[in-house]
Protein backbone atom coordinates (compact mmCIF):
# COMPACT_ATOMS: atom_id res chain seq x y z
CA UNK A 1 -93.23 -158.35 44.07
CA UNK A 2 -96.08 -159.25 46.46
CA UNK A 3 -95.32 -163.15 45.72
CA UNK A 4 -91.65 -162.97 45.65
CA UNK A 5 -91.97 -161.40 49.67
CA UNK A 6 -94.50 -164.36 50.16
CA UNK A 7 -92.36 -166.87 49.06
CA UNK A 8 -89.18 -165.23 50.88
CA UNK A 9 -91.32 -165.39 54.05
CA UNK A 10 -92.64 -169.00 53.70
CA UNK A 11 -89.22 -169.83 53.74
CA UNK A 12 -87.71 -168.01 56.63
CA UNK A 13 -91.03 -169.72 58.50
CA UNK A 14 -89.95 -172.92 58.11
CA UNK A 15 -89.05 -175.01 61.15
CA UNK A 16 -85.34 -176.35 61.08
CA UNK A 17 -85.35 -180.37 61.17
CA UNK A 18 -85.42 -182.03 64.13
CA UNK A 19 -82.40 -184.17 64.27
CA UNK A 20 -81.73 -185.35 67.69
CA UNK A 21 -83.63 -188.64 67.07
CA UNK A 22 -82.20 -189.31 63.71
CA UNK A 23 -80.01 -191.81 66.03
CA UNK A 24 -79.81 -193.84 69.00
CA UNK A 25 -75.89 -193.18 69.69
CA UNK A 26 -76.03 -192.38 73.34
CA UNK A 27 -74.55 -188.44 73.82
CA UNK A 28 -72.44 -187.28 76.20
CA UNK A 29 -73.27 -184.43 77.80
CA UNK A 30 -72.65 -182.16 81.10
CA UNK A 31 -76.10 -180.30 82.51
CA UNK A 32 -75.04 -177.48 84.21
CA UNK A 33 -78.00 -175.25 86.72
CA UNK A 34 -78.89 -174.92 89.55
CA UNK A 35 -79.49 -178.14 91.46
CA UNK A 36 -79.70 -177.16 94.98
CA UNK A 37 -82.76 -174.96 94.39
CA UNK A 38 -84.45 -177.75 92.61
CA UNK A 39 -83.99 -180.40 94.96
CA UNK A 40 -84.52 -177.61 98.12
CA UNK A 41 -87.81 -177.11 96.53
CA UNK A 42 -88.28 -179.92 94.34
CA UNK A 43 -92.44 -180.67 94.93
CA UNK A 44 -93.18 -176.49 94.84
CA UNK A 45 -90.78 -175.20 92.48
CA UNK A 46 -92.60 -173.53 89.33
CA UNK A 47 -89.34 -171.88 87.98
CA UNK A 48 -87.32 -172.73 85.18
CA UNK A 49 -83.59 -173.01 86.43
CA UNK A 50 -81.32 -171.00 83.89
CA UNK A 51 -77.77 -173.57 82.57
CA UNK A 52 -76.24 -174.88 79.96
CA UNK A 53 -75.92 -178.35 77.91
CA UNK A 54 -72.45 -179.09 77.17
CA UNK A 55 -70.67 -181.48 74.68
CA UNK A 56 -68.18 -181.73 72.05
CA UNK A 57 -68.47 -183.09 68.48
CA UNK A 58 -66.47 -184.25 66.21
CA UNK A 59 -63.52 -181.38 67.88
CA UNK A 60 -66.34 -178.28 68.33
CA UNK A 61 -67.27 -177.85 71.79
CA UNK A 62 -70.82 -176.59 72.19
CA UNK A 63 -72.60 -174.50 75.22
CA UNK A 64 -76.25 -174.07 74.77
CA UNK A 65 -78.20 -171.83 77.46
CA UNK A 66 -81.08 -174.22 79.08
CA UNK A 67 -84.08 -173.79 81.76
CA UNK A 68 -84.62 -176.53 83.44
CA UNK A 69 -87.25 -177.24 86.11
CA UNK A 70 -88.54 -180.63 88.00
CA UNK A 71 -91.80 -182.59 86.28
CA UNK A 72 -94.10 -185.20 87.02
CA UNK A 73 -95.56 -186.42 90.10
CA UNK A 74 -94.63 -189.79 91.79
CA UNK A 75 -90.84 -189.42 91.12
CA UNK A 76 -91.45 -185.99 91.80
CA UNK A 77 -91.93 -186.40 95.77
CA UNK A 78 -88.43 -186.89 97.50
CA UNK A 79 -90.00 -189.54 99.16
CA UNK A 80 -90.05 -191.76 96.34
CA UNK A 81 -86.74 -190.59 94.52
CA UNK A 82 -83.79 -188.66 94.84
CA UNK A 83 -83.81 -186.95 91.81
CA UNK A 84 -86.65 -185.88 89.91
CA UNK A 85 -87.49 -185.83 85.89
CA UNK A 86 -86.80 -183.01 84.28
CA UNK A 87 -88.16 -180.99 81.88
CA UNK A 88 -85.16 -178.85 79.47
CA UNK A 89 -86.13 -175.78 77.42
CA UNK A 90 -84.52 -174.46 74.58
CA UNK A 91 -83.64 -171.64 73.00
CA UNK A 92 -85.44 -170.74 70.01
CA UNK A 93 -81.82 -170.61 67.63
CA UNK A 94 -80.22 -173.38 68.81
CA UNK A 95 -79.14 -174.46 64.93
CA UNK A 96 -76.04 -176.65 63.91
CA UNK A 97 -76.52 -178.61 67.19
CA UNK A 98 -77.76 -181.98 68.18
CA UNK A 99 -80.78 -180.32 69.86
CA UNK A 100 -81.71 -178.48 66.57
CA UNK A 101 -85.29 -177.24 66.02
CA UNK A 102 -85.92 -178.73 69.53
CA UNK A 103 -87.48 -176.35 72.22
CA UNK A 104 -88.74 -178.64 75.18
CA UNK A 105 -87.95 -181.71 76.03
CA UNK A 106 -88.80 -184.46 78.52
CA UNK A 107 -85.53 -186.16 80.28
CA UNK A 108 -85.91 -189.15 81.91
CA UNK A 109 -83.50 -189.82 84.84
CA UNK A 110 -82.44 -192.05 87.46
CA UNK A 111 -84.91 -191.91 90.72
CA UNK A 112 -82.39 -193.00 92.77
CA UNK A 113 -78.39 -193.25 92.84
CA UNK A 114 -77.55 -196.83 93.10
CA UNK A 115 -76.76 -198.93 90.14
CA UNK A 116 -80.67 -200.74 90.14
CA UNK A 117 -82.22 -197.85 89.33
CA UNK A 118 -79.36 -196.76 86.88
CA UNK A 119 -80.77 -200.31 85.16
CA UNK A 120 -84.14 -199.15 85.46
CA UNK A 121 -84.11 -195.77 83.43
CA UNK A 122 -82.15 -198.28 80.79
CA UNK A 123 -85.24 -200.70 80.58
CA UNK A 124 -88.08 -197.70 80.12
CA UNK A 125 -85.97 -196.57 77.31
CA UNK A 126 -85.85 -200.23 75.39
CA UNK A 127 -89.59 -200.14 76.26
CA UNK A 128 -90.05 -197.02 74.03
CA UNK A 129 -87.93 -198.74 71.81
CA UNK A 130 -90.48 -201.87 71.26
CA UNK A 131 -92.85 -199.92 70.98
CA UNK A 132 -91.17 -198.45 67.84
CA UNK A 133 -90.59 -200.89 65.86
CA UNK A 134 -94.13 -201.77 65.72
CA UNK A 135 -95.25 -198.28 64.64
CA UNK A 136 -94.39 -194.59 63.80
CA UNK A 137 -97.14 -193.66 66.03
CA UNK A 138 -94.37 -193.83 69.26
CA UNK A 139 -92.75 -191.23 71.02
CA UNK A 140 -89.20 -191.29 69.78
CA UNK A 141 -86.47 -191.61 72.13
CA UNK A 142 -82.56 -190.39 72.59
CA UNK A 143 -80.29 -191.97 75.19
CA UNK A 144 -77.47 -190.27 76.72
CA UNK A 145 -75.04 -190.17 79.52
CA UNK A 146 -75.29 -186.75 81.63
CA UNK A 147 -72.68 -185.07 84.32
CA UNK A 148 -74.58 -182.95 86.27
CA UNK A 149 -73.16 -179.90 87.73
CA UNK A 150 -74.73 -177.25 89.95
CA UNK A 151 -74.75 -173.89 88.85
CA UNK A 152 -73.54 -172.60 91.96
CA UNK A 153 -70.94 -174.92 93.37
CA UNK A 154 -69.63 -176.23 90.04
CA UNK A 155 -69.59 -179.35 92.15
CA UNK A 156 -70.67 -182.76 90.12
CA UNK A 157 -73.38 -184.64 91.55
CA UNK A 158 -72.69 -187.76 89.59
CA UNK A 159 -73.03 -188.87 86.09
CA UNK A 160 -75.68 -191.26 84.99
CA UNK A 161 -78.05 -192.84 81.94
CA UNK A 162 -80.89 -190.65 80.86
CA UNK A 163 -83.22 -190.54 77.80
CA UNK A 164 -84.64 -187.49 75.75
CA UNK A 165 -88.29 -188.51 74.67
CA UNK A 166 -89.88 -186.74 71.85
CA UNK A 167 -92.50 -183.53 72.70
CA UNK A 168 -95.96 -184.37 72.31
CA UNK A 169 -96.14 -181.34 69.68
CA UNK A 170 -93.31 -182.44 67.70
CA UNK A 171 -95.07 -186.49 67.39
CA UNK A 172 -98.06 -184.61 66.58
CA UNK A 173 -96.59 -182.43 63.66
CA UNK A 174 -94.63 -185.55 62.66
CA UNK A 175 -97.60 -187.60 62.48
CA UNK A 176 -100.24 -184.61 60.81
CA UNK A 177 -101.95 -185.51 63.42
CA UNK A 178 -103.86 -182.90 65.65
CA UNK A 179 -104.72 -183.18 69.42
CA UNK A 180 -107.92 -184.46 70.25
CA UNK A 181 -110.28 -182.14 72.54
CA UNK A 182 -111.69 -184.69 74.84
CA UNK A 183 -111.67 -185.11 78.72
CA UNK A 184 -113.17 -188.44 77.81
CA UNK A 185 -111.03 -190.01 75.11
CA UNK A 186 -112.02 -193.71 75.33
CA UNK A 187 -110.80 -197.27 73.55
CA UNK A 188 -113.52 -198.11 71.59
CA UNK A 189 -112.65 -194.99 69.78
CA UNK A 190 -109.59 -196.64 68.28
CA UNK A 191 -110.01 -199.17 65.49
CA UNK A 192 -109.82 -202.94 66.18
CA UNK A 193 -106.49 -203.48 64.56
CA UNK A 194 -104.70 -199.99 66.28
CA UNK A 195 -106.23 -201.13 70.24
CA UNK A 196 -104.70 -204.75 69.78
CA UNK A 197 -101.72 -203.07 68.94
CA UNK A 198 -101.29 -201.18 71.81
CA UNK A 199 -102.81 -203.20 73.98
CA UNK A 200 -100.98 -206.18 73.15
CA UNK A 201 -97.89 -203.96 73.60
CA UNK A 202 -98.66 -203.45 76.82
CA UNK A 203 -99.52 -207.14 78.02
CA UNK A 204 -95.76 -207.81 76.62
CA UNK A 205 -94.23 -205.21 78.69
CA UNK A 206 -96.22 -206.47 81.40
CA UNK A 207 -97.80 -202.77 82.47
CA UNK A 208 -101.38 -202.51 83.55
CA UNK A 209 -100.60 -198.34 84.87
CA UNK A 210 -102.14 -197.25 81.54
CA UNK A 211 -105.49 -196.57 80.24
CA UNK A 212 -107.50 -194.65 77.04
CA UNK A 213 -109.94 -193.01 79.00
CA UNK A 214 -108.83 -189.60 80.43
CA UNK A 215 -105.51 -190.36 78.78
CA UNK A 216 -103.70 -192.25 81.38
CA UNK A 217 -100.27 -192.21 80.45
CA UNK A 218 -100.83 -192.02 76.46
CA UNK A 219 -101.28 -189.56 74.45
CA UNK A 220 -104.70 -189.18 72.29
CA UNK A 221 -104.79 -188.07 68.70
CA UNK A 222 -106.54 -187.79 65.54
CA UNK A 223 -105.17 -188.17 62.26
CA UNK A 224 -106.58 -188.55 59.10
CA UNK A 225 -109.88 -189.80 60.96
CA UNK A 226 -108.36 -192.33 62.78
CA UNK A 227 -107.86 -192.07 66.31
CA UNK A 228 -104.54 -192.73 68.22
CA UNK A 229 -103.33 -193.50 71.48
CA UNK A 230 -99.44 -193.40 72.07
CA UNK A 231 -98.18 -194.64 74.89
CA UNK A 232 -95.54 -193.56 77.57
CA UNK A 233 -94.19 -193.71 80.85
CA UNK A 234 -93.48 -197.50 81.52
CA UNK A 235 -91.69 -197.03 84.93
CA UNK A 236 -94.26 -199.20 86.28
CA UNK A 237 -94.34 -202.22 84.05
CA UNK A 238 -93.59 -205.80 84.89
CA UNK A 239 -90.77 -205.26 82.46
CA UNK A 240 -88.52 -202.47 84.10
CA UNK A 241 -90.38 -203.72 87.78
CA UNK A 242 -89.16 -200.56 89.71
CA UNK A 243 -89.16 -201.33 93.35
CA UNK A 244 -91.82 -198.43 93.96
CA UNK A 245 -94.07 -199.96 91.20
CA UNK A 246 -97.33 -201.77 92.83
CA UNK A 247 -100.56 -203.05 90.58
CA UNK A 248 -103.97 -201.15 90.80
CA UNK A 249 -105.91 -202.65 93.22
CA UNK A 250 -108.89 -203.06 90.72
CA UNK A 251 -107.04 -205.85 88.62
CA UNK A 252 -106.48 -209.22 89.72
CA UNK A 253 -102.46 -209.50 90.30
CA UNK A 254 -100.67 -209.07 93.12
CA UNK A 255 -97.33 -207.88 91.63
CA UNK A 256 -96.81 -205.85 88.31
CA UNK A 257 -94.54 -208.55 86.77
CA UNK A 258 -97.73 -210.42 86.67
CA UNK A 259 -100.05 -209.66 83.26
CA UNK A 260 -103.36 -208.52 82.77
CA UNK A 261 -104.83 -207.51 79.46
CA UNK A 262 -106.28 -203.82 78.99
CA UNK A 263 -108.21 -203.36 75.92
CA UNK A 264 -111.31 -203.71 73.59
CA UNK A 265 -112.56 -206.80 72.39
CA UNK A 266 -111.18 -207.89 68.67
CA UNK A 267 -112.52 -210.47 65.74
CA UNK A 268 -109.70 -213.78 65.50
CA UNK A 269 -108.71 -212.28 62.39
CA UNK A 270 -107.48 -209.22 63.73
CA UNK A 271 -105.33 -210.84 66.54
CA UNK A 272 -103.87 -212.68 64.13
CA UNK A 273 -103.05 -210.13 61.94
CA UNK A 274 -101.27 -208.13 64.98
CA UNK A 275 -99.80 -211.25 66.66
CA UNK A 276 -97.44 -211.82 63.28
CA UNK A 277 -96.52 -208.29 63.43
CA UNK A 278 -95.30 -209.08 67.12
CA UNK A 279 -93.87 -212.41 65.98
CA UNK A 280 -91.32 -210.45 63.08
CA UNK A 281 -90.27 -208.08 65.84
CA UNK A 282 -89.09 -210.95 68.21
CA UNK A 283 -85.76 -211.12 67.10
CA UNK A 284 -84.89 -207.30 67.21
CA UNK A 285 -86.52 -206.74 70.80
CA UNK A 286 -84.03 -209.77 71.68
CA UNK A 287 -81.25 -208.06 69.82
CA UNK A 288 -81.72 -204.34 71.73
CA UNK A 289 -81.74 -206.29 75.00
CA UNK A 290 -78.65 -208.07 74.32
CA UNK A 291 -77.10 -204.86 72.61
CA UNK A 292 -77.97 -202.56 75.52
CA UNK A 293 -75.00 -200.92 76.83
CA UNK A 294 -75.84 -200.31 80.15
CA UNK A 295 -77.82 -203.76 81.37
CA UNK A 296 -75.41 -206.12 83.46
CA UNK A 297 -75.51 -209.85 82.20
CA UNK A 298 -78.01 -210.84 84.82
CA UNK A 299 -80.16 -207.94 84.02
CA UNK A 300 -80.79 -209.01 80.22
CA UNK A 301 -80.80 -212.94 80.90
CA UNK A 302 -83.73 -211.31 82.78
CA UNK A 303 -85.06 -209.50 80.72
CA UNK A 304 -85.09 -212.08 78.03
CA UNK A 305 -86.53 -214.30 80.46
CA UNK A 306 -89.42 -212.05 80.72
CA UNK A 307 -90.28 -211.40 77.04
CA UNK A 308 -90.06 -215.10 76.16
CA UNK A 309 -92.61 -215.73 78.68
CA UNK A 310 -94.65 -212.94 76.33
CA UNK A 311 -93.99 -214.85 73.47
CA UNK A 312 -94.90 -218.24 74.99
CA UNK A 313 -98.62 -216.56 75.74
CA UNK A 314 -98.54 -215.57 71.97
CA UNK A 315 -97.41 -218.96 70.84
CA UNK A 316 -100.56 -220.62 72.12
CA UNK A 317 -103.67 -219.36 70.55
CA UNK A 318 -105.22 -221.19 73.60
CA UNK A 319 -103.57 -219.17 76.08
CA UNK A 320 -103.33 -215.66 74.12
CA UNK A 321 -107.49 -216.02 73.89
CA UNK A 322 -107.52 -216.34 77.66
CA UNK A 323 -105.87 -213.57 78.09
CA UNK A 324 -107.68 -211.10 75.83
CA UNK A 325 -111.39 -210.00 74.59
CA UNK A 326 -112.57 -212.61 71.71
CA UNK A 327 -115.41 -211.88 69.90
């Protein structure tokens, strides 16, 4: 008897799958809360905003109660943007919908209304995108295209491009990986092959607003024994080249579409190794540029312009070796 209630509650403890990144079909969706507070109070506000998600599949409309409430820090500050990131919480039971076995998520929006910046959110989400089809070890990503409504007014603000990016928990669990407990989580603690990787990544992208140590904009991890570093936020790469996007004074470029190498040094034999694995993606990065739904003609002639300068670098053994840390 004891057994049969163990197994009984094993399985009521399981998790339902998450299934919102199963698919990059953007959604269509309405956020409804309770805008004017947040942008009244946008850089002090510490309370969640009660809504609602809305959107219709296949003939079932569905309303799922939300909190919402503004992140970040730079696009936080009206200042710099408009309209902030968001941060959406879920209910616990939110089963037989897109957002299934989700409870928080990150939303990437627009900074500011005016069709560049609309192009901009659409470039940060091909950048997680890359990244992916390098390695699992990526945030995953969900594009959509969200009305927002205020709670109070039932006025619409406008409707724009936006991505979902996976929770740090949920990569973590995906990845049996665990969080690593370190105020100090440096490169060198990565393996050869895994900090080429990422730091070649990042040279393609053109974004020097990273680093390993203290986690700057990725995410450390241990799995296995092997450290990890994921990467995210690429706002402020040579690649999407916001307008509010400047290059840290300590490196030697003047703009961020410029590139500067980040990383550890590497043997030949490794570079090599992770410069074919760049090479084989070349055609699909090409292919989700010219595929994008929201990038104007100009903006991905561009954009292709820009990662086929990547790809000249990484051509030209020469030239790559300039660029990075040979031993």
């Amino acid at each position: 008897m004891l057994a049969f209630l163990f197994i009984v509650f094993a399985a009521e403890s399981v998790e339902p799958p998450i299934i919102l990144f199963n698919n990059h079909e953007p959604l269509e969706l309405i956020l409804e809360t309770d805008f004017r507070e947040i942008f009244d109070k946008v850089k002090t506000l510490d309370d969640r905003q009660s809504g609602f998600i809305k959107y219709s599949h296949e003939g079932v409309q569905h309303l799922i109660p939300v909190e919402t409430e503004p992140r970040g820090n730079f696009r936080r500050d009206p200042s710099n943007c408009d309209f902030p990131p968001l941060s959406i919480k879920f209910p616990e039971e939110n089963l037989n919908t897109v957002f299934q076995g989700c409870t928080k998520l990150k939303l990437v929006v627009h900074c500011r209304k005016n069709k560049k910046y609309k192009a901009l959110v659409a470039k940060e989400y091909l950048c997680y995108r890359f990244y992916s089809l390098l390695t699992d070890s990526s945030f995953r990503v969900r594009p959509a295209y969200i009305t927002y409504v205020d709670y109070n007014t039932k006025d619409t603000l406008n409707r724009h491009f936006t991505f979902f990016i996976e929770r740090t928990r949920d990569l973590r669990n995906r990845l049996a990986a665990k969080q690593v407990e370190s105020e100090h989580f440096k490169i060198k603690w990565l393996n050869d092959y895994d900090a080429t990787k990422l730091s070649l990544f990042q040279l393609m992208i053109g974004n020097t607003d990273w680093g390993v140590f203290k986690e700057h904009n990725v995410k450390g991890m241990e799995s296995d024994g092997r450290r990890l570093a994921v990467p995210y936020d690429f706002d402020w790469s040579g690649f999407v080249n916001a307008p509010y996007a400047r290059p840290h004074p300590k490196y030697p470029i003047r703009d961020v579409t410029q590139r500067h190498f980040i990383g550890k040094e590497a043997d030949i034999i490794t570079i090599r190794k992770v410069k074919e694995e760049f090479l084989a993606i070349q055609e699909d990065v090409n292919a989700l540029i010219n595929n994008d739904p929201v990038l104007s003609d100009k903006e991905k002639k561009r954009s292709l312009k820009y990662i086929e300068s990547f790809y000249e670098i990484l051509n030209k053994d020469r030239l790559l070796f300039s660029y990075m840390k040979v031993k």
